[in-house]
Protein backbone atom coordinates (compact mmCIF):
# COMPACT_ATOMS: atom_id res chain seq x y z
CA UNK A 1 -7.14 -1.71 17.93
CA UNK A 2 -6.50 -0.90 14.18
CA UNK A 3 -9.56 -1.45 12.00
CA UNK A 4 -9.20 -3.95 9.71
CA UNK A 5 -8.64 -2.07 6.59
CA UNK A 6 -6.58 1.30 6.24
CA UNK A 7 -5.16 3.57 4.11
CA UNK A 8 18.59 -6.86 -4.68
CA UNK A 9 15.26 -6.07 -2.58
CA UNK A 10 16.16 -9.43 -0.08
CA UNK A 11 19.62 -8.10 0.72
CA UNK A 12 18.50 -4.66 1.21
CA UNK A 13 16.11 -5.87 4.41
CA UNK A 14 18.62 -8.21 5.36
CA UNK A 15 21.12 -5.61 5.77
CA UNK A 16 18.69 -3.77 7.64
CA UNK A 17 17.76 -6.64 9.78
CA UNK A 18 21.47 -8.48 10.58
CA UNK A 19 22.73 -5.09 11.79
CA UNK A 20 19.69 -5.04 14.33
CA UNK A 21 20.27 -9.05 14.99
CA UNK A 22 24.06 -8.89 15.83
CA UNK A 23 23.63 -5.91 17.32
CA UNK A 24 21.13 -7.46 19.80
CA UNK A 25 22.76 -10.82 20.49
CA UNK A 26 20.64 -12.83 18.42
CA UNK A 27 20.70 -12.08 14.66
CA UNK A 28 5.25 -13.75 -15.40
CA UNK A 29 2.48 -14.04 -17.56
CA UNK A 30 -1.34 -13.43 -16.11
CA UNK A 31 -2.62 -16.29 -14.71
CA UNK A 32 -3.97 -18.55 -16.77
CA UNK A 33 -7.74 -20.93 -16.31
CA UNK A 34 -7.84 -23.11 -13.58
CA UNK A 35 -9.64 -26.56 -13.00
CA UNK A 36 -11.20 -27.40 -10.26
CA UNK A 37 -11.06 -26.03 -6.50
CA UNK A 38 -8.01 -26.81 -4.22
CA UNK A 39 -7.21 -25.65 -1.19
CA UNK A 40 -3.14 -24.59 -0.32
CA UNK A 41 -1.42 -28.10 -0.84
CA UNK A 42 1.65 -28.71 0.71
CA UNK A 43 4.39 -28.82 -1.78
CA UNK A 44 7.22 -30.38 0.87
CA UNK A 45 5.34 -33.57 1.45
CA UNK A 46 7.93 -35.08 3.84
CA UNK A 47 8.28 -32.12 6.29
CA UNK A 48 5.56 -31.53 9.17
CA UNK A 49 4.61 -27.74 9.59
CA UNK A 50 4.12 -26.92 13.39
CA UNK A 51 0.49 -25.89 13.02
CA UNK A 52 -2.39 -27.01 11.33
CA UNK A 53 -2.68 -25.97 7.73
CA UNK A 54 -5.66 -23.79 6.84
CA UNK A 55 -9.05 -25.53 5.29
CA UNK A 56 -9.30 -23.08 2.29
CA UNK A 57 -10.71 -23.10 -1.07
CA UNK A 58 -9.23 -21.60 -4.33
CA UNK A 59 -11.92 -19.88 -6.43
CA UNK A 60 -11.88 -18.02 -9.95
CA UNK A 61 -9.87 -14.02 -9.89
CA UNK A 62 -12.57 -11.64 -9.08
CA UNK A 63 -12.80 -8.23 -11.81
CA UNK A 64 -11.18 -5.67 -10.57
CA UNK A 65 -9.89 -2.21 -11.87
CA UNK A 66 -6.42 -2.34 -12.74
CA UNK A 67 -3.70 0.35 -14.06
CA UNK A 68 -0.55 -0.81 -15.57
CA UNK A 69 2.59 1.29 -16.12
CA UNK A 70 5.72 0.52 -17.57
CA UNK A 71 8.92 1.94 -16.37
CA UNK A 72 12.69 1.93 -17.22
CA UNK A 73 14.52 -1.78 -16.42
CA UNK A 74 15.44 -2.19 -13.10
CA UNK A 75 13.57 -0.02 -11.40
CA UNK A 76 12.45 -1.55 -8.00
CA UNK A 77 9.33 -0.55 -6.24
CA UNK A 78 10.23 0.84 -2.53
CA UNK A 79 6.94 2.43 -1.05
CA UNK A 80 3.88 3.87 -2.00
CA UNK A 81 0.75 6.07 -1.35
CA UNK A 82 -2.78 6.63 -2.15
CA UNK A 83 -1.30 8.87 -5.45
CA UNK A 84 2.68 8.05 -5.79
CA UNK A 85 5.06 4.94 -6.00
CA UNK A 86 8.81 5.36 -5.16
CA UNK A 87 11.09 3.11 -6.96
CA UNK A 88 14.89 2.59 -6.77
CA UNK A 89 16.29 3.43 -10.60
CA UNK A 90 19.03 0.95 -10.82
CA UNK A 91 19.34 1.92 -14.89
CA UNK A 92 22.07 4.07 -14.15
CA UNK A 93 25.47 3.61 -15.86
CA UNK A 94 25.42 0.25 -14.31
CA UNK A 95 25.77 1.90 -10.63
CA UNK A 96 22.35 1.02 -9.53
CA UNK A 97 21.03 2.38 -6.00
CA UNK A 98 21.78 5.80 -6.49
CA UNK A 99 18.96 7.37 -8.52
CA UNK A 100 15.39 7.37 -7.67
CA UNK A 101 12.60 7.25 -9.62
CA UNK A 102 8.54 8.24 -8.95
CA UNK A 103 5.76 7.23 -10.54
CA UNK A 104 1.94 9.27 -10.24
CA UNK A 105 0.11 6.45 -10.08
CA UNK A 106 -3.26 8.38 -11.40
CA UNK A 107 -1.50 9.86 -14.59
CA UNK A 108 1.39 6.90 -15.28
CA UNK A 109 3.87 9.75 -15.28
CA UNK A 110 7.11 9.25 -13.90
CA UNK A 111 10.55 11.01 -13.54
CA UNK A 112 13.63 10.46 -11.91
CA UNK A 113 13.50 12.67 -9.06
CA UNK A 114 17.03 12.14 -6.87
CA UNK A 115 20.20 11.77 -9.30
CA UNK A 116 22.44 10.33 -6.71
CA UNK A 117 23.38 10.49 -3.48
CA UNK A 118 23.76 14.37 -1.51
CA UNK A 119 27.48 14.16 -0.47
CA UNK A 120 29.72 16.14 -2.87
CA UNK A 121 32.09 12.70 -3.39
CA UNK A 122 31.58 10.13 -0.87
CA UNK A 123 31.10 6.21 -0.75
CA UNK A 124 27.40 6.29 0.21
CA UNK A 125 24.47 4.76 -1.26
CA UNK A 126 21.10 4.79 -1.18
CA UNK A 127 18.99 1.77 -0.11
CA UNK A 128 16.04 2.84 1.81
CA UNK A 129 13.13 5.00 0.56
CA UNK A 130 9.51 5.47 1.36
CA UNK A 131 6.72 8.37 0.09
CA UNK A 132 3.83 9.80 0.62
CA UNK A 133 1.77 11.90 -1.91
CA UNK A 134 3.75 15.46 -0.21
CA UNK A 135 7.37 14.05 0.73
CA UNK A 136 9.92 11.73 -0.45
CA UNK A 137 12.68 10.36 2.31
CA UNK A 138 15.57 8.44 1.51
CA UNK A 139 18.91 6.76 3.26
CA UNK A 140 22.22 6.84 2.40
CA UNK A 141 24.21 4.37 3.95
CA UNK A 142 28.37 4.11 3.94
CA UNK A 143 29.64 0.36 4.50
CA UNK A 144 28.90 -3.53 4.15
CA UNK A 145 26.61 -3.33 7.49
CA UNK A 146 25.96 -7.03 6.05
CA UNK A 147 29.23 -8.11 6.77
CA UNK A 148 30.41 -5.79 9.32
CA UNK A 149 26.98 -4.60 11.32
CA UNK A 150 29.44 -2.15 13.60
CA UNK A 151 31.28 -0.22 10.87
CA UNK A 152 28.69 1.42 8.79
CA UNK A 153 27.28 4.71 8.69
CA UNK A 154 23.79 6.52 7.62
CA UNK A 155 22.07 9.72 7.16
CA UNK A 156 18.44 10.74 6.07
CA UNK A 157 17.38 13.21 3.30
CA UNK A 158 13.77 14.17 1.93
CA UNK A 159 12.05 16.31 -0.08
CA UNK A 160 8.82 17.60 -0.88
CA UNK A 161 6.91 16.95 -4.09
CA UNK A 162 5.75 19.21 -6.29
CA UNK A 163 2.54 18.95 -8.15
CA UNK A 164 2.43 19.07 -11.97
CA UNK A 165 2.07 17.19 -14.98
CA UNK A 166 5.74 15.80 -14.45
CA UNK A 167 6.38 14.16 -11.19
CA UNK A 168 9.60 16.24 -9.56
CA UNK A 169 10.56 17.50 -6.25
CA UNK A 170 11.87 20.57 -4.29
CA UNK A 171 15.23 21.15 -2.79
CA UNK A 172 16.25 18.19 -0.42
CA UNK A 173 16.76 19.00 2.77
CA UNK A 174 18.76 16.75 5.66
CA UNK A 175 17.30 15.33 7.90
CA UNK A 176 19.47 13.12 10.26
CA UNK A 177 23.03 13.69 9.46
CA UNK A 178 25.75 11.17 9.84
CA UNK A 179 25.00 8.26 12.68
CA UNK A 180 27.30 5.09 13.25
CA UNK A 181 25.67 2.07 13.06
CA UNK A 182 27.27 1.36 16.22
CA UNK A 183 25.64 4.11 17.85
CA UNK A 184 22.07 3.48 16.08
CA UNK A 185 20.97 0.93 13.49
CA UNK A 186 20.63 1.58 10.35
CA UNK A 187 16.94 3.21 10.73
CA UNK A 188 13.52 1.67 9.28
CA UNK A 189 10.84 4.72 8.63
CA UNK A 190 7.16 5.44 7.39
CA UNK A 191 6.44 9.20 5.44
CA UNK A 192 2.57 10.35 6.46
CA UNK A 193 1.42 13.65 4.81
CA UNK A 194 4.34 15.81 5.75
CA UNK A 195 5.35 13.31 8.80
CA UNK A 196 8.48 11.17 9.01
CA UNK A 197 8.55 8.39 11.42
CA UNK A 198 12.06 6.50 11.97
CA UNK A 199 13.00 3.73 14.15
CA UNK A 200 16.32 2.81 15.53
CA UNK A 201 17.96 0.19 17.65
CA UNK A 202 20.40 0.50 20.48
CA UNK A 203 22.37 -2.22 22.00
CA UNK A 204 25.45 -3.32 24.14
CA UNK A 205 28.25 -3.72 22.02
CA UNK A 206 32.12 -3.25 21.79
CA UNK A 207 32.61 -0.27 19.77
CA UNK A 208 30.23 1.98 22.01
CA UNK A 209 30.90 2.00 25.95
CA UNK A 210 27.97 2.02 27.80
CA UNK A 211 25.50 2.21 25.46
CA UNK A 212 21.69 0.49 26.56
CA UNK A 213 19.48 -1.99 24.74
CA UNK A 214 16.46 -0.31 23.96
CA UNK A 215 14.20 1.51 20.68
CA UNK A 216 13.28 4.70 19.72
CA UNK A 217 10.60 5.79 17.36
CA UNK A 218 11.22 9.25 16.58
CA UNK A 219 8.72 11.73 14.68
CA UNK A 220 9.75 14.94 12.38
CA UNK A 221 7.57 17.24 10.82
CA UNK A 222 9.49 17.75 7.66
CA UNK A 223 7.69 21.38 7.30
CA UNK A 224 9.17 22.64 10.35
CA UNK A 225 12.34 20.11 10.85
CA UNK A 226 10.66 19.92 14.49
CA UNK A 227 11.46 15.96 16.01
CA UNK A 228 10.60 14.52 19.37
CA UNK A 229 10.44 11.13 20.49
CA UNK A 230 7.20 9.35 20.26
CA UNK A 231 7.40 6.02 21.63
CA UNK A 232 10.58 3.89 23.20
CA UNK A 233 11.11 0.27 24.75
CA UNK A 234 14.11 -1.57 26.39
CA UNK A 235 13.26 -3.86 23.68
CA UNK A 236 14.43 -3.92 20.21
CA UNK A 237 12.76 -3.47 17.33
CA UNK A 238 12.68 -6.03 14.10
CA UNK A 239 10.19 -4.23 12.05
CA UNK A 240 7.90 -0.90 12.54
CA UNK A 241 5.17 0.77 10.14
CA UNK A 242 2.75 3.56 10.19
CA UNK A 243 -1.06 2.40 9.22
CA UNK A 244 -4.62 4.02 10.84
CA UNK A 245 -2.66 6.37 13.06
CA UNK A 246 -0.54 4.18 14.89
CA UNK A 247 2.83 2.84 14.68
CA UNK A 248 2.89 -1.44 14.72
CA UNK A 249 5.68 -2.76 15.56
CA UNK A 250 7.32 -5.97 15.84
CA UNK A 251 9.56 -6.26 19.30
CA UNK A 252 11.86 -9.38 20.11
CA UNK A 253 10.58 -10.60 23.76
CA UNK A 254 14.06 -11.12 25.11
CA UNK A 255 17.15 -11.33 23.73
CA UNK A 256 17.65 -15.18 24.24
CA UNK A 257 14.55 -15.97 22.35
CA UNK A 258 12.94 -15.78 18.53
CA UNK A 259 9.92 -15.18 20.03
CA UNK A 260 8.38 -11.71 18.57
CA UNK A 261 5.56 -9.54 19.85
CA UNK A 262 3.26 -7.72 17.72
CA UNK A 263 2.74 -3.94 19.89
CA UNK A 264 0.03 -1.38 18.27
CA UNK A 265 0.77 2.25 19.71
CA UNK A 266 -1.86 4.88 18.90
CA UNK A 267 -0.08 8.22 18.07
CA UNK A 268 -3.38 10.17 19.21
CA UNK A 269 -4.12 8.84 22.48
CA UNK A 270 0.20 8.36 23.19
CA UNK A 271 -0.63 5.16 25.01
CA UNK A 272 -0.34 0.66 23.85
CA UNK A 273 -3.68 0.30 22.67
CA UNK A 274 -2.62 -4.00 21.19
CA UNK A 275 -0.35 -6.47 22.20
CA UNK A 276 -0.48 -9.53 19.89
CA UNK A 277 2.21 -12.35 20.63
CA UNK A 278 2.90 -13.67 17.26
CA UNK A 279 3.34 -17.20 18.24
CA UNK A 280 6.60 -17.69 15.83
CA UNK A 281 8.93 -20.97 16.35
CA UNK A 282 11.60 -20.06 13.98
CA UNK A 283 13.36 -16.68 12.83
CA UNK A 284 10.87 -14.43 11.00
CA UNK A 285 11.24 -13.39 7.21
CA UNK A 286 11.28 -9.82 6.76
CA UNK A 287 8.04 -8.04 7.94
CA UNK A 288 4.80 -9.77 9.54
CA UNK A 289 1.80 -7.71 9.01
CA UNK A 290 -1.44 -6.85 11.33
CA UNK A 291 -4.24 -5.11 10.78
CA UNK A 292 -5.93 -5.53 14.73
CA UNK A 293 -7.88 -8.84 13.17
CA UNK A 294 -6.04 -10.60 10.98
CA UNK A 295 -2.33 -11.34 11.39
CA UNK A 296 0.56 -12.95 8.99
CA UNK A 297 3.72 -13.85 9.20
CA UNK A 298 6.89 -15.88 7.19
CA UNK A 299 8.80 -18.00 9.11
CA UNK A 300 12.72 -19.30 7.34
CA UNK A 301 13.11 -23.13 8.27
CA UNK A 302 16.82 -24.01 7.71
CA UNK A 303 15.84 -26.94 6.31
CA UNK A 304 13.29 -25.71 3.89
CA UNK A 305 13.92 -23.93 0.44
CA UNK A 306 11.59 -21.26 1.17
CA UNK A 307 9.80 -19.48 4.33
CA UNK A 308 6.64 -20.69 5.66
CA UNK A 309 3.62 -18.64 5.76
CA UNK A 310 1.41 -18.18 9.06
CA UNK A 311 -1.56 -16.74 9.89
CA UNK A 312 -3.36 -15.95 13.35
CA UNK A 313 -7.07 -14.46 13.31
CA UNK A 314 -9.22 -13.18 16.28
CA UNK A 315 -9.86 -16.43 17.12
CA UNK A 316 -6.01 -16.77 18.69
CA UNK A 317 -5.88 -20.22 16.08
CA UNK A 318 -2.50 -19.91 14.62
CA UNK A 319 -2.86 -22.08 11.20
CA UNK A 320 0.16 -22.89 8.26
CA UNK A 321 -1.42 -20.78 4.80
CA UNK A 322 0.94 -21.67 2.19
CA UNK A 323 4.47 -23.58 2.83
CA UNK A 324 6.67 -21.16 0.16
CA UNK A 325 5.46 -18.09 0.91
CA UNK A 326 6.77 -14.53 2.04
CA UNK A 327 6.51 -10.87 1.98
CA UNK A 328 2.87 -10.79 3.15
CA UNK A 329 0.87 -7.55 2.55
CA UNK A 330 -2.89 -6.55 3.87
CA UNK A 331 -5.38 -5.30 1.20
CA UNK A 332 -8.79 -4.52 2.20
CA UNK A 333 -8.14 -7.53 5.34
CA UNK A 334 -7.32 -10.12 2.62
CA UNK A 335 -3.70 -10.93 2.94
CA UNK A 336 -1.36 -10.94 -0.88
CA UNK A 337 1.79 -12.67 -0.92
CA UNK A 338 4.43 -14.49 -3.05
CA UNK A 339 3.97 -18.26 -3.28
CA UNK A 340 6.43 -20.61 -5.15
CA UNK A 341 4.64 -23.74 -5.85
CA UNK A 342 6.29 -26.77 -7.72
CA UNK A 343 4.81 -28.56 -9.81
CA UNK A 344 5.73 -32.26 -11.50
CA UNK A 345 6.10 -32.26 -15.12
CA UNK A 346 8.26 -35.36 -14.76
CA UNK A 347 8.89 -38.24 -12.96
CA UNK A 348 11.98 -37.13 -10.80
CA UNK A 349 11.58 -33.43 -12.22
CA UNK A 350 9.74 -30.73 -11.06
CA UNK A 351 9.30 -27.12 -11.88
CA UNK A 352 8.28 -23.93 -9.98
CA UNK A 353 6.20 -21.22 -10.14
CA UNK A 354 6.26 -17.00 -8.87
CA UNK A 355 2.66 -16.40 -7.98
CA UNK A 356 0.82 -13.39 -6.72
CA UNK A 357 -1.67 -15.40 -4.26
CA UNK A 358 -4.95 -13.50 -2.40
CA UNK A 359 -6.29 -15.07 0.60
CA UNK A 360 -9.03 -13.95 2.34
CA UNK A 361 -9.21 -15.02 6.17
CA UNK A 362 -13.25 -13.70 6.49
CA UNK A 363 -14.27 -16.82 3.59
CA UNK A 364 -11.12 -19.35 3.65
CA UNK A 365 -11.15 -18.47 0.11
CA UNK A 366 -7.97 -17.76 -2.02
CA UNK A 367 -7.23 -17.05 -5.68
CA UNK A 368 -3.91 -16.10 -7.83
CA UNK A 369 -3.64 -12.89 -8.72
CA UNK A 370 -0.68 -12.98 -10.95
CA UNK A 371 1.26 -16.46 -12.33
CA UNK A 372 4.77 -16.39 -14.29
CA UNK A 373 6.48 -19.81 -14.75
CA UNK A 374 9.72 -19.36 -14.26
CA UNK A 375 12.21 -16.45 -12.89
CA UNK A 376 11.33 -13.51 -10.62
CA UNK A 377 7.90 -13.05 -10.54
CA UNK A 378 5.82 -9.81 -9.49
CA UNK A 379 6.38 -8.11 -5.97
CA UNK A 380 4.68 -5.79 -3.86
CA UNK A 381 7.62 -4.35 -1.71
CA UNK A 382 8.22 -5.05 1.78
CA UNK A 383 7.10 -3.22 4.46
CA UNK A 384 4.15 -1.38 3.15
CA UNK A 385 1.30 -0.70 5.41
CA UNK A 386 -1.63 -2.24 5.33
CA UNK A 387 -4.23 -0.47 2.57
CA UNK A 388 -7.98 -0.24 2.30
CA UNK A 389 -8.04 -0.75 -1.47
CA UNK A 390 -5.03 -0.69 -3.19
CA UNK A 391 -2.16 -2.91 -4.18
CA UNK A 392 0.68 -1.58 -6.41
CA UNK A 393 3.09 -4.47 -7.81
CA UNK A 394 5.61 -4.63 -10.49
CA UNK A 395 8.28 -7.26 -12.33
CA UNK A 396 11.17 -6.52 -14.36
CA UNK A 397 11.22 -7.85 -17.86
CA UNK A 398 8.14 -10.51 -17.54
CA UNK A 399 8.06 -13.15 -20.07
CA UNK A 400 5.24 -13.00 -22.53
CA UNK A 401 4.71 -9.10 -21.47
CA UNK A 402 7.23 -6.95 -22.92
CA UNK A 403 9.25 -7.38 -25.98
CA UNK A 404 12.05 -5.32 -24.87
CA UNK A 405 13.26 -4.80 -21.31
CA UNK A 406 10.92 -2.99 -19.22
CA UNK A 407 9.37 -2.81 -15.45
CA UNK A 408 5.54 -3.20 -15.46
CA UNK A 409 3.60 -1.62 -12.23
CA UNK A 410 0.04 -2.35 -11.95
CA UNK A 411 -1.96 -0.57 -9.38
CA UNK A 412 -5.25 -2.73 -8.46
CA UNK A 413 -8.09 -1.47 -6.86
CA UNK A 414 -9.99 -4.13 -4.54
CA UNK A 415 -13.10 -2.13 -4.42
C-alpha cells in the first residue's frame, strides 16, 4: 500500500484519452469571509447522485506559507517537483504549444527552456510535459488524434537541468523516436530523479494487423538511455502516475464496461501490492487519484453541466463530495479540487463561481482555498502525483490580481 502522503489543458487530456477510448472499443480573487458553516450543498437540486453525499463541514482557511510568482500570459502549468514547475509558454507569436517554460519554485526564477519543437521543419507540436528537479521530458505529437485517433504520430525528447541562478537546460536528447498512434497511443509519463516512466496502449484495430490489447509501462534511465519494461496487462490503461515508488494506475475491467480499477505496483518489490475497484457508474473525468487510503474520482453525467466528484475511504463507503467538481489532487491526504458552485443573485438568474476547494476525508472538514467569480479560475494541473506538502496552482490574468496580463503561480506549503 502507498502511505497516505508522498512526495486548452481539457483538450490536451482528451486527446490523450479518446485515442486510448476508440482505440479500445469504448471511448479569481482570494476568497473572501464566510458566514456560517455548510457542508457541500447540492447545486442541481432536481438530479439524484448515485451515492450518498458526504456529511461535511466547511470551516475558516487555515495559515499557511505561500509563494506567489508571476509569469508571462498564457503560460499553463504541466507538472511539477519538490524544486521546479514546467509550464507550456503559449506567448509565442500566437503559435502557442511549442515553447516551454520553467519556473524554480524556491527562487521565482524562470526561463524558457525548449524554443520549439526538435524536427528541423515538421508539423509537430508539443502537448505533453512533466519534470523533475534533474530532467525535463516532453511530446511532440503530429495529427488531430482528437478527430482521427489512428492517424497521428509521437516522439519523446528530454533534457537535463542545469543548476544556476537562471533556470536552463542541457542538450536534448531523443528518447522514443517516431511511433504511430496506431501502433501505440499517444503515451502518458512520470520524470523521477533521472527516471522516465511512459505508458502506452495497444489494441485491435484496422490500420495494424494483428496487433493485441494490452499496456506497457516502460522505464528509461535518461543518464544511460537504458529502457526495459516494468510492468504490462492485457488491459488498457486510462491513466498512470509515479508517487512513493510505485506506479498507480487506472485499468478499464473489460472492454464492454466503464467500470475502472485502481492497481498499485511497487517498482521495488516488482510485484501488485493494491487493487482498489473504483466503484464508477459513468465515464471518468480525466485522472482519479489514490493515495492507499483515501481515493477520488470525477465522474461526466451527460445530463449534468459539470462532472461529479466521488470519494471512497478505507472504509469501502463510496460517498458524492461536491456535484461540479474535477481534476482532484492529494495534498498531505486532504484531497484539492475545482468546484463551480452557482449561486442565486436573482429570481430566475444565477451565477457561478471557480473555486479552489480542500477537503479533508480524516475530519469531514472542507474549506476554499482560492474563490474568483467569474471566468477560469486557478488550476493545479492534471495528473500530478499525490504530494506530502505541496500544492503549486496558477490562473491566467485573474481579476482583481494583476493590472496587466499575467499568470500567477502560488506554491503552498500544507505543513
Amino acid at each position: 500500500m502507498i502511505s497516505r502522503g508522498s512526495a486548452s489543458r481539457a483538450a490536451l487530456v482528451a486527446s490523450v484519452l479518446v485515442i486510448v477510448l476508440l482505440c479500445t472499443g469504448c471511448a479569481r480573487e482570494d476568497s473572501a469571509e464566510r458566514a456560517g458553516a455548510r457542508s457541500l450543498e447540492s447545486t442541481a437540486p432536481g438530479e439524484t447522485a448515485p451515492w450518498p453525499r458526504v456529511d461535511s463541514i466547511e470551516t475558516s482557511a487555515p495559515l499557511m506559507a505561500m509563494d506567489e510568482f508571476r509569469l508571462p500570459p498564457g503560460s499553463l502549468l504541466k507538472g511539477h517537483s519538490d524544486r521546479m514547475a514546467v509550464f507550456y509558454d503559449a506567448n509565442y507569436d500566437g503559435n502557442g504549444g511549442n515553447r516551454i517554460r520553467l519556473l524554480d519554485l524556491v527562487t521565482g526564477t524562470h526561463a524558457v527552456v525548449v524554443p520549439g519543437t526538435m524536427g528541423p521543419s515538421d508539423d509537430f507540436t508539443i502537448l505533453g510535459v512533466r519534470c523533475s528537479d534533474d530532467w525535463i521530458v516532453w511530446e511532440e505529437e503530429n495529427g488531430d488524434v482528437l478527430q482521427h485517433p489512428l492517424d497521428g504520430e509521437w516522439r519523446l525528447w528530454a533534457a537535463p537541468i542545469i543548476p544556476g541562478e537562471t533556470p536552463q537546460v542541457g542538450e536534448p536528447v531523443k528518447v522514443r523516436g517516431i511511433v504511430s498512434t496506431a501502433v501505440e497511443s499517444r503515451p502518458l509519463f512520470s520524470v523521477v530523479g533521472d527516471r522516465l516512466y511512459y505508458m502506452t496502449n495497444q489494441a485491435p484495430n484496422p490500420k495494424q494487423e494483428g496487433a493485441l490489447r494490452g499496456s506497457r509501462v516502460r522505464a528509461i534511465d535518461l543518464a544511460t538511455g537504458e529502457e526495459r519494461v516494468v510492468y504490462q496487462t492485457p488491459r488498457n490503461m486510462m491513466t498512470f502516475v509515479v508517487q512513493d515508488g510505485c506506479l498507480v494506475m487506472s485499468e478499464w475491467v473489460s472492454t464492454d464496461s466503464k467500470a475502472i480499477e485502481v492497481v498499485v505496483y511497487d517498482l521495488a518489490a516488482e510485484r501488485v501490492v493494491d487493487r482498489a475497484p473504483l466503484d464508477n457508474r459513468m465515464e471518468v473525468s480525466h485522472y482519479p487519484v489514490y493515495d492507499g487510503e483515501v481515493m477520488a474520482w470525477a465522474e461526466n453525467d451527460v445530463d449534468l453541466p459539470r462532472p461529479r466528484l466521488y470519494v471512497k475511504g478505507p472504509d469501502e463507503s463510496v460517498l458524492l463530495l461536491d456535484d461540479t467538481g474535477g481534476d482532484p489532487l492529494l495534498v498531505d491526504g486532504r484531497i484539492v479540487y475545482e468546484a463551480h458552485p452557482k449561486t442565486q443573485v436573482l429570481t430566475g438568474y444565477w451565477t457561478e463561481r471557480a473555486q479552489l476547494r480542500v477537503y479533508d476525508p480524516a475530519t469531514r472538514t472542507w474549506f476554499v482555498l482560492t474563490d474568483v467569480s467569474e471566468g477560469e479560475g486557478w488550476e493545479g494541473g492534471i495528473g500530478i502525483p499525490s504530494s506530502e506538502s505541496t500544492l503549486v496552482v496558477s490562473i491566467d490574468t485573474p481579476a482583481g490580481l494583476a493590472d496587466s496580463r499575467d499568470t500567477v503561480v502560488r506554491v503552498y506549503r500544507f505543513r
